[in-house]
PDB file of N, CA and C in Angstrom:
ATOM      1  N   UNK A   1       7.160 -32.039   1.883  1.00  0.00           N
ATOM      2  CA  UNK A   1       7.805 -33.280   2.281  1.00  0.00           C
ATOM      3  C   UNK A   1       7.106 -33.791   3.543  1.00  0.00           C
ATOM      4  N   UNK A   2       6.557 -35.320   3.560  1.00  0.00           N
ATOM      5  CA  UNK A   2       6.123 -35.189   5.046  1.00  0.00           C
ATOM      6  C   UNK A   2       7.076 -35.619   5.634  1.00  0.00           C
ATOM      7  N   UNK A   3       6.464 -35.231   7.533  1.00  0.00           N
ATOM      8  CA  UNK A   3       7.006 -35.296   8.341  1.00  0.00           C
ATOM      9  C   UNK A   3       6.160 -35.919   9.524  1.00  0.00           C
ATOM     10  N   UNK A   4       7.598 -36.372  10.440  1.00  0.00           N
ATOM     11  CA  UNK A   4       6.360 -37.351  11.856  1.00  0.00           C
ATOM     12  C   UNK A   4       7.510 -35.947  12.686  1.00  0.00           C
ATOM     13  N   UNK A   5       6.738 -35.505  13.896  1.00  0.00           N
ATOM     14  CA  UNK A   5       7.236 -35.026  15.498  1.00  0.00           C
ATOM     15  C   UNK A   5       7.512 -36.508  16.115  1.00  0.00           C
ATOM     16  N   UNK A   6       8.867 -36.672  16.424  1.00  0.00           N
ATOM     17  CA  UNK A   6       9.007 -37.957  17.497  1.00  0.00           C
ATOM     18  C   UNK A   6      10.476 -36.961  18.910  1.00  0.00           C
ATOM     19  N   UNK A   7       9.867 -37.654  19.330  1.00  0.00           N
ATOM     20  CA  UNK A   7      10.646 -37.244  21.105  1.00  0.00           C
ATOM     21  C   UNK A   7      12.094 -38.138  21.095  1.00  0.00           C
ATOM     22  N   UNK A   8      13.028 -37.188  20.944  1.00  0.00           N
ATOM     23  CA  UNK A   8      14.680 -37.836  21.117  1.00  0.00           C
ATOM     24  C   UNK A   8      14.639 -38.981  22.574  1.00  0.00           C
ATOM     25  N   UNK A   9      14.624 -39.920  22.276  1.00  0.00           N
ATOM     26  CA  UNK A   9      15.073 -41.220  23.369  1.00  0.00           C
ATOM     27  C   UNK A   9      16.497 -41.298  24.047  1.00  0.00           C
ATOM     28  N   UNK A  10      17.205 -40.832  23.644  1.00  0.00           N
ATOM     29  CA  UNK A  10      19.183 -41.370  24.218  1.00  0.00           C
ATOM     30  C   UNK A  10      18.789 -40.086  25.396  1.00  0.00           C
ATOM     31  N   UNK A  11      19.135 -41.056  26.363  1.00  0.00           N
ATOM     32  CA  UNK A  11      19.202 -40.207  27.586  1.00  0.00           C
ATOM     33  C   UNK A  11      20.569 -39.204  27.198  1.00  0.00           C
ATOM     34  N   UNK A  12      21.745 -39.180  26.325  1.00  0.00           N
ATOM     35  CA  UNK A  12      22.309 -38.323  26.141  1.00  0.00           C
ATOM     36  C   UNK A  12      22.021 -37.210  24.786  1.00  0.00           C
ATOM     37  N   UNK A  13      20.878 -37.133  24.473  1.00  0.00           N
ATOM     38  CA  UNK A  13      20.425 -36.284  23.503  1.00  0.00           C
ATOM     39  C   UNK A  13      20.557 -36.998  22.192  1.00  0.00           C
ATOM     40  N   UNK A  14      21.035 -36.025  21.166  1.00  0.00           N
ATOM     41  CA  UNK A  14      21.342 -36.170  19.539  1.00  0.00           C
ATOM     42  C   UNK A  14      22.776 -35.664  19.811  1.00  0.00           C
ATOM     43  N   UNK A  15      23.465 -36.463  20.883  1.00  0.00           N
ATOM     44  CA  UNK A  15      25.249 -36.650  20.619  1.00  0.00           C
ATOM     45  C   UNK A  15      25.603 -37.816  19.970  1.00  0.00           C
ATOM     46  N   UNK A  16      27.308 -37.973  20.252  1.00  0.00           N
ATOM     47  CA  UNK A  16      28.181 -38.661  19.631  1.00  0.00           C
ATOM     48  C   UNK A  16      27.556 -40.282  19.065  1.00  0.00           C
ATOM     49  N   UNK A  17      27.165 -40.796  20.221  1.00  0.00           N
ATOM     50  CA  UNK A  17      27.213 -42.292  19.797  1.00  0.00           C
ATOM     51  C   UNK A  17      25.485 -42.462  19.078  1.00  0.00           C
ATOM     52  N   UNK A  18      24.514 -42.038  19.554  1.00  0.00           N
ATOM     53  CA  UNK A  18      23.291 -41.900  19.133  1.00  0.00           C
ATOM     54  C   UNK A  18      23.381 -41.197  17.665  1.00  0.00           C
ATOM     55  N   UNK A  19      24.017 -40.166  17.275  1.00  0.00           N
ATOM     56  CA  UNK A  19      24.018 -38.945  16.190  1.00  0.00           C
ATOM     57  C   UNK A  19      24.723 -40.365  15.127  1.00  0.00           C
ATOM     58  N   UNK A  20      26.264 -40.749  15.655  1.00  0.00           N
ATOM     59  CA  UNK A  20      26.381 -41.681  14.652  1.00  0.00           C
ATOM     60  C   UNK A  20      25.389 -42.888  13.770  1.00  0.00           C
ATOM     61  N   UNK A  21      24.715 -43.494  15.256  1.00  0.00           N
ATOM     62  CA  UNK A  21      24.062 -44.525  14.848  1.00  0.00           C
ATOM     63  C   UNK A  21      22.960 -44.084  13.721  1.00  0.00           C
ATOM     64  N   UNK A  22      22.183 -43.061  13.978  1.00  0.00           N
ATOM     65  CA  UNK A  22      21.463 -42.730  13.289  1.00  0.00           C
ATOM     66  C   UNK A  22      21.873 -41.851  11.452  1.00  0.00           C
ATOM     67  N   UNK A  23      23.088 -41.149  11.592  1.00  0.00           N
ATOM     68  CA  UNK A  23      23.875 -40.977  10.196  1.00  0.00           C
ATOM     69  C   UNK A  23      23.991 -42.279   9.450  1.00  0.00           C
ATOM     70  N   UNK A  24      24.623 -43.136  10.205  1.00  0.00           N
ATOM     71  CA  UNK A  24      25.267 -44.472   9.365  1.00  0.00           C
ATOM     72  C   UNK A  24      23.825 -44.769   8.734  1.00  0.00           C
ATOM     73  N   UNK A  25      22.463 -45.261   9.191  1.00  0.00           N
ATOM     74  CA  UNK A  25      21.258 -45.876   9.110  1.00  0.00           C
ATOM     75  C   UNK A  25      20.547 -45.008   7.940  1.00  0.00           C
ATOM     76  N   UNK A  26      21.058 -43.276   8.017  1.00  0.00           N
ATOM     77  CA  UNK A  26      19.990 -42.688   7.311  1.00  0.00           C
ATOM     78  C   UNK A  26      20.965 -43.064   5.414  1.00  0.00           C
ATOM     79  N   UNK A  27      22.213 -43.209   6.086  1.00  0.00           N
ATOM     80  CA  UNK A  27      23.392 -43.178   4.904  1.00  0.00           C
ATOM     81  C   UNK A  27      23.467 -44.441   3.802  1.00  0.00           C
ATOM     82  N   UNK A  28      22.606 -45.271   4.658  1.00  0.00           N
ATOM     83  CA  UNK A  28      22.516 -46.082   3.558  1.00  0.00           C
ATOM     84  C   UNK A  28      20.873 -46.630   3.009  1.00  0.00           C
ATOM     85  N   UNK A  29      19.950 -45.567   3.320  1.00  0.00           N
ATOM     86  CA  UNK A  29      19.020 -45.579   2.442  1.00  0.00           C
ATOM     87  C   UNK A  29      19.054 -44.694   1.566  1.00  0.00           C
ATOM     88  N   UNK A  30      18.197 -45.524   0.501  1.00  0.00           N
ATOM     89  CA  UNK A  30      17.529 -44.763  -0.932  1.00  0.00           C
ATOM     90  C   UNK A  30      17.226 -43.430  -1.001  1.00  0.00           C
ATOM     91  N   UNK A  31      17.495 -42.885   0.618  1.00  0.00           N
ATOM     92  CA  UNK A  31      16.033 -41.676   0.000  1.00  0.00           C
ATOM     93  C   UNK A  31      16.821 -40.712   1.046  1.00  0.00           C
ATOM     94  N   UNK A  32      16.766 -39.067   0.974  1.00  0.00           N
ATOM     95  CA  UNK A  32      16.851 -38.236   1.997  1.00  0.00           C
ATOM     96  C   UNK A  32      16.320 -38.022   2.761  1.00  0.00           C
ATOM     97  N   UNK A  33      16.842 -38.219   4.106  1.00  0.00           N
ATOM     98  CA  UNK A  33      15.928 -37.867   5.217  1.00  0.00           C
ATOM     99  C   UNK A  33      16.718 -36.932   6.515  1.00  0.00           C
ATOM    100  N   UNK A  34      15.750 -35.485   6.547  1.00  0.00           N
ATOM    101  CA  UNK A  34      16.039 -34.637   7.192  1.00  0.00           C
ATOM    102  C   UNK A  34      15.586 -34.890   8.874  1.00  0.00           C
ATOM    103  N   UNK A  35      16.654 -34.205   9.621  1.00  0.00           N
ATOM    104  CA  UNK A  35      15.842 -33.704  10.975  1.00  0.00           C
ATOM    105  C   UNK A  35      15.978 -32.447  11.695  1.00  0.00           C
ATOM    106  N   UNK A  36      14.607 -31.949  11.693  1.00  0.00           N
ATOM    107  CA  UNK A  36      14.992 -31.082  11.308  1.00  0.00           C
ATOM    108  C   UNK A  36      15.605 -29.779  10.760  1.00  0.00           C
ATOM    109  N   UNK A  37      15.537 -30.184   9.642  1.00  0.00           N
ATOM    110  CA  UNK A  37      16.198 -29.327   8.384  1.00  0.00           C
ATOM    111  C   UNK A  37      17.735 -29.143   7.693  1.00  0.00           C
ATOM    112  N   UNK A  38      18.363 -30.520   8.456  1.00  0.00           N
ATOM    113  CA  UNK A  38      19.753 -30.769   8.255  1.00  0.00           C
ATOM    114  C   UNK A  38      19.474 -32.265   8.148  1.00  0.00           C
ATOM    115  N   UNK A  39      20.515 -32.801   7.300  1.00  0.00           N
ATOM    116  CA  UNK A  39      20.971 -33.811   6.776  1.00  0.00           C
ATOM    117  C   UNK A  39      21.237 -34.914   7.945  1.00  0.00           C
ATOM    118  N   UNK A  40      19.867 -36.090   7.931  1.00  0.00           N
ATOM    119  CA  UNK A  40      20.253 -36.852   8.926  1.00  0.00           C
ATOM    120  C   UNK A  40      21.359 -38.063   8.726  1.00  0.00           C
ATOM    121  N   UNK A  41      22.535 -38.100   7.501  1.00  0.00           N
ATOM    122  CA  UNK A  41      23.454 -38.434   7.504  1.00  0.00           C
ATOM    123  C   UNK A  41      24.536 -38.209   7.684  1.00  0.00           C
ATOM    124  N   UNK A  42      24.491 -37.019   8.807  1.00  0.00           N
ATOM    125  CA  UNK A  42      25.711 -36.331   9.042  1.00  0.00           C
ATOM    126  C   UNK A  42      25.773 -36.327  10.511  1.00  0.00           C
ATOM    127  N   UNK A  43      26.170 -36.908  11.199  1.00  0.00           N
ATOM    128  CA  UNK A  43      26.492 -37.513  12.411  1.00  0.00           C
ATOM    129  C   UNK A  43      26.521 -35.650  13.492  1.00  0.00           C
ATOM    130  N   UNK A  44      27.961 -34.925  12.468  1.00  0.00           N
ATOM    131  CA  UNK A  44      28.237 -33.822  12.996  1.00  0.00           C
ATOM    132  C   UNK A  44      27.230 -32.953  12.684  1.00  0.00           C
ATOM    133  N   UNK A  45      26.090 -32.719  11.548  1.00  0.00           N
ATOM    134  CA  UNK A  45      25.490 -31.602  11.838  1.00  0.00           C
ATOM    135  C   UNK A  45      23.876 -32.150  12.239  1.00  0.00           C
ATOM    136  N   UNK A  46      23.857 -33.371  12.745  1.00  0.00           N
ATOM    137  CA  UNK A  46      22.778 -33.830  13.858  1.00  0.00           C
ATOM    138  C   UNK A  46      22.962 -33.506  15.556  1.00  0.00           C
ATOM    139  N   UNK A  47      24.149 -33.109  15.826  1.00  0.00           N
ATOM    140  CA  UNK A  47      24.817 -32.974  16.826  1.00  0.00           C
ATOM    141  C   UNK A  47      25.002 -31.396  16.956  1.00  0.00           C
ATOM    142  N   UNK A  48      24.802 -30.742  15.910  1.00  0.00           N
ATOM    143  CA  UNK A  48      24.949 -29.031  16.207  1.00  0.00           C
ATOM    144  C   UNK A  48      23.457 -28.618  16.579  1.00  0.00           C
ATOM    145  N   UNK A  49      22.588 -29.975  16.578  1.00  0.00           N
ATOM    146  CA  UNK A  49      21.060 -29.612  16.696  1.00  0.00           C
ATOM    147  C   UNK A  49      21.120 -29.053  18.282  1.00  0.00           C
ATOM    148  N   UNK A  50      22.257 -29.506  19.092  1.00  0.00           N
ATOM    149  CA  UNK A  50      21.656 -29.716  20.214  1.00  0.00           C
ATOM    150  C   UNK A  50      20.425 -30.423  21.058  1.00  0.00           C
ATOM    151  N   UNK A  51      19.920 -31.104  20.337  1.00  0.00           N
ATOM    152  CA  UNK A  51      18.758 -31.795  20.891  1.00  0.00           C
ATOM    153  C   UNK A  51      18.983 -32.910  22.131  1.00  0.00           C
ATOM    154  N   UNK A  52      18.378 -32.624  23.076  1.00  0.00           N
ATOM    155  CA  UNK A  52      18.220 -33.316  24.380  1.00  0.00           C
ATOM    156  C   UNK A  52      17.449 -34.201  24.703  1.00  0.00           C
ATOM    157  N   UNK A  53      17.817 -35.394  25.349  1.00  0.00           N
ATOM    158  CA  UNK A  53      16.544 -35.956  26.101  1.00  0.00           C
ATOM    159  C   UNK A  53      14.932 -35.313  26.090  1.00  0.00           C
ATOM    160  N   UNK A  54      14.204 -36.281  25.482  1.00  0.00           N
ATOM    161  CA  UNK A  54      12.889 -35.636  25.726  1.00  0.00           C
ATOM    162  C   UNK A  54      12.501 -34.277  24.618  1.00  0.00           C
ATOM    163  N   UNK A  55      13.169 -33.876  23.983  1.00  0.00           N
ATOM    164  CA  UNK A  55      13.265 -32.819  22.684  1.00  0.00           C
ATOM    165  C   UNK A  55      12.664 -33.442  21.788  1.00  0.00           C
ATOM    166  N   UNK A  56      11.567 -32.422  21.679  1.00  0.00           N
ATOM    167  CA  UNK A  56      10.768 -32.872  20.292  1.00  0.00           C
ATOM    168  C   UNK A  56      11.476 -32.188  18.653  1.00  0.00           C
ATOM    169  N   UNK A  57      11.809 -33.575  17.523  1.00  0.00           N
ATOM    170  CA  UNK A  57      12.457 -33.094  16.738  1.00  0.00           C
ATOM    171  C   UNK A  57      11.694 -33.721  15.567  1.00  0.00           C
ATOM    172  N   UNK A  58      11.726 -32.831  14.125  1.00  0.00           N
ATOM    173  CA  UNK A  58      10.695 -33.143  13.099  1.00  0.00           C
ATOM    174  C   UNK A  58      11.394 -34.043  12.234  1.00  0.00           C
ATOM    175  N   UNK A  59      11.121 -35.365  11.676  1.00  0.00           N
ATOM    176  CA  UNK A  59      11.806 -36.420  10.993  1.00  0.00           C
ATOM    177  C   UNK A  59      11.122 -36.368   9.769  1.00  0.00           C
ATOM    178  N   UNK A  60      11.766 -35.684   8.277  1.00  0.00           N
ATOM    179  CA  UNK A  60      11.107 -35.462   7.085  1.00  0.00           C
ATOM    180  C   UNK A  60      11.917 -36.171   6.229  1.00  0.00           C
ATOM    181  N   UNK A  61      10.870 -36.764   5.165  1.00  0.00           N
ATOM    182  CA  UNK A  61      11.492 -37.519   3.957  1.00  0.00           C
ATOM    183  C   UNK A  61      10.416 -37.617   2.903  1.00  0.00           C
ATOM    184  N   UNK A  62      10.585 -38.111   1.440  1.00  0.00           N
ATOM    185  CA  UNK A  62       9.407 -37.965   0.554  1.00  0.00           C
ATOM    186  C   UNK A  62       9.543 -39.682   1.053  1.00  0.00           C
ATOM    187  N   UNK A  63      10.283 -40.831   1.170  1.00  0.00           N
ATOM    188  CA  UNK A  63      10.241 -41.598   1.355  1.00  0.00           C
ATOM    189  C   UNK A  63       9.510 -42.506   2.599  1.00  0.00           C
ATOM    190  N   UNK A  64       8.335 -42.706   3.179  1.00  0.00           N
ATOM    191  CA  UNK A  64       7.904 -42.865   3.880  1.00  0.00           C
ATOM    192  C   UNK A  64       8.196 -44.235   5.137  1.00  0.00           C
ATOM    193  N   UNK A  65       9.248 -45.332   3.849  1.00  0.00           N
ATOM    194  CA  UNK A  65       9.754 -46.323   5.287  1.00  0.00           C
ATOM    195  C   UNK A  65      10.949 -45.453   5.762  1.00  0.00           C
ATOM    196  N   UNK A  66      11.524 -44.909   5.163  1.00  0.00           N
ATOM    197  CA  UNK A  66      12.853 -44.324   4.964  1.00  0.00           C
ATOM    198  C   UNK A  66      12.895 -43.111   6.795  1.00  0.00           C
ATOM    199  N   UNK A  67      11.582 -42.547   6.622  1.00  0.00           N
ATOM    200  CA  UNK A  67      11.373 -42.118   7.795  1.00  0.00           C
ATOM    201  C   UNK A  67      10.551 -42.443   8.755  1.00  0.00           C
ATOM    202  N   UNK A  68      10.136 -43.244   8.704  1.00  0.00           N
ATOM    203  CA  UNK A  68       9.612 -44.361  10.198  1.00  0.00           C
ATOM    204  C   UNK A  68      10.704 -44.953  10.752  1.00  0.00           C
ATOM    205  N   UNK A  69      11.721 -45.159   9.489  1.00  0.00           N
ATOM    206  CA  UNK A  69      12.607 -46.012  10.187  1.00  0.00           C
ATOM    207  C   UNK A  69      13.804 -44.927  10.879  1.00  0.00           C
ATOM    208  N   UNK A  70      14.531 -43.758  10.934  1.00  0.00           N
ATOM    209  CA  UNK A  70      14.768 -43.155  11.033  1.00  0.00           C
ATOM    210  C   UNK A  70      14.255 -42.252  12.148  1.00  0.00           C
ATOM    211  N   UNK A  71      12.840 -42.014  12.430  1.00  0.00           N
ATOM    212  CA  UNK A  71      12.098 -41.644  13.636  1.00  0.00           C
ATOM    213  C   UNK A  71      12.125 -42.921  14.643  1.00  0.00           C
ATOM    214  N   UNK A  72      11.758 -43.892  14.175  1.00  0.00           N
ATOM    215  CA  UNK A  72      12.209 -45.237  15.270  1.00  0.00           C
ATOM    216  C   UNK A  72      13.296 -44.820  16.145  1.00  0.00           C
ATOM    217  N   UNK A  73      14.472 -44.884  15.389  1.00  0.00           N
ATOM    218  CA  UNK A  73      15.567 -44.701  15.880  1.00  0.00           C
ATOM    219  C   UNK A  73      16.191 -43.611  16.896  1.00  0.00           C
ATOM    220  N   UNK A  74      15.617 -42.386  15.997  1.00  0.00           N
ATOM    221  CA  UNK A  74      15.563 -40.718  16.952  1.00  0.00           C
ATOM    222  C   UNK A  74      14.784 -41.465  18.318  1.00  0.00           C
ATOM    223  N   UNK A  75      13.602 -41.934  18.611  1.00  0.00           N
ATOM    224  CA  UNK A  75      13.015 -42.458  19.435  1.00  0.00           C
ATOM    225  C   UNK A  75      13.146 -43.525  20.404  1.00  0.00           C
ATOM    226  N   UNK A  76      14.499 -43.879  19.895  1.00  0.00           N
ATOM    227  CA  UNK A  76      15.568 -45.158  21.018  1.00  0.00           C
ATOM    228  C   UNK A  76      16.365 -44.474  21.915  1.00  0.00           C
ATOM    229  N   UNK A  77      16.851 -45.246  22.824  1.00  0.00           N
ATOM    230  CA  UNK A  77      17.894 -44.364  23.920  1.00  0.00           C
ATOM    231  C   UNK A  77      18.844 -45.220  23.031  1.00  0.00           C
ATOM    232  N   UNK A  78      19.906 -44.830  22.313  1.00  0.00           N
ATOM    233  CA  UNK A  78      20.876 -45.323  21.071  1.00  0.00           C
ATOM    234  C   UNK A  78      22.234 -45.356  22.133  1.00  0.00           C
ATOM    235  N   UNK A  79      22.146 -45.005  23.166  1.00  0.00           N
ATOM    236  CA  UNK A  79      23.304 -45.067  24.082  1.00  0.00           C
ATOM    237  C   UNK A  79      23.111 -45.978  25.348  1.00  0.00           C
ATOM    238  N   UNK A  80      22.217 -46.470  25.473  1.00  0.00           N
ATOM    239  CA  UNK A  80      21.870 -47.802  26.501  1.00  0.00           C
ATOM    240  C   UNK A  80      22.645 -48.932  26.670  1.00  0.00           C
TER     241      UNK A  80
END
């Protein structure tokens, strides 16, 4: 499956309001897209990642807008 490395942006990690934004976005595309290795439509188990500010995290999909667009996002401060 490929994958891009992109650097978590939300100065508060892969929590609440960032973890949502990015579930809702992955939830209504065509295609599965992991980060890694859990379901990036699941708000709660994007959030058991623990991932922090500045944490490099792997964004995989066979779908290739599906995860640009999805790494975009990992790559926003989603809590600004």
């Amino acid at each position: 499956m490929p994958s891009k490395s992109v650097v978590v942006g939300s100065s508060v990690g892969l929590h609440a309001r960032p973890a949502a934004v990015i579930a809702e976005a992955a939830g209504e595309l065509d295609a599965e897209v992991t980060i890694n290795g859990v379901d990036a439509s699941s708000a709660l188990l994007l959030m058991t990642l623990g991932a922090s500010c500045g944490d490099s995290v792997e964004v995989a999909s066979e779908d290739e807008a599906a995860l640009e667009q999805i790494a975009a996002l990992v790559e926003k401060d989603l809590d600004a």
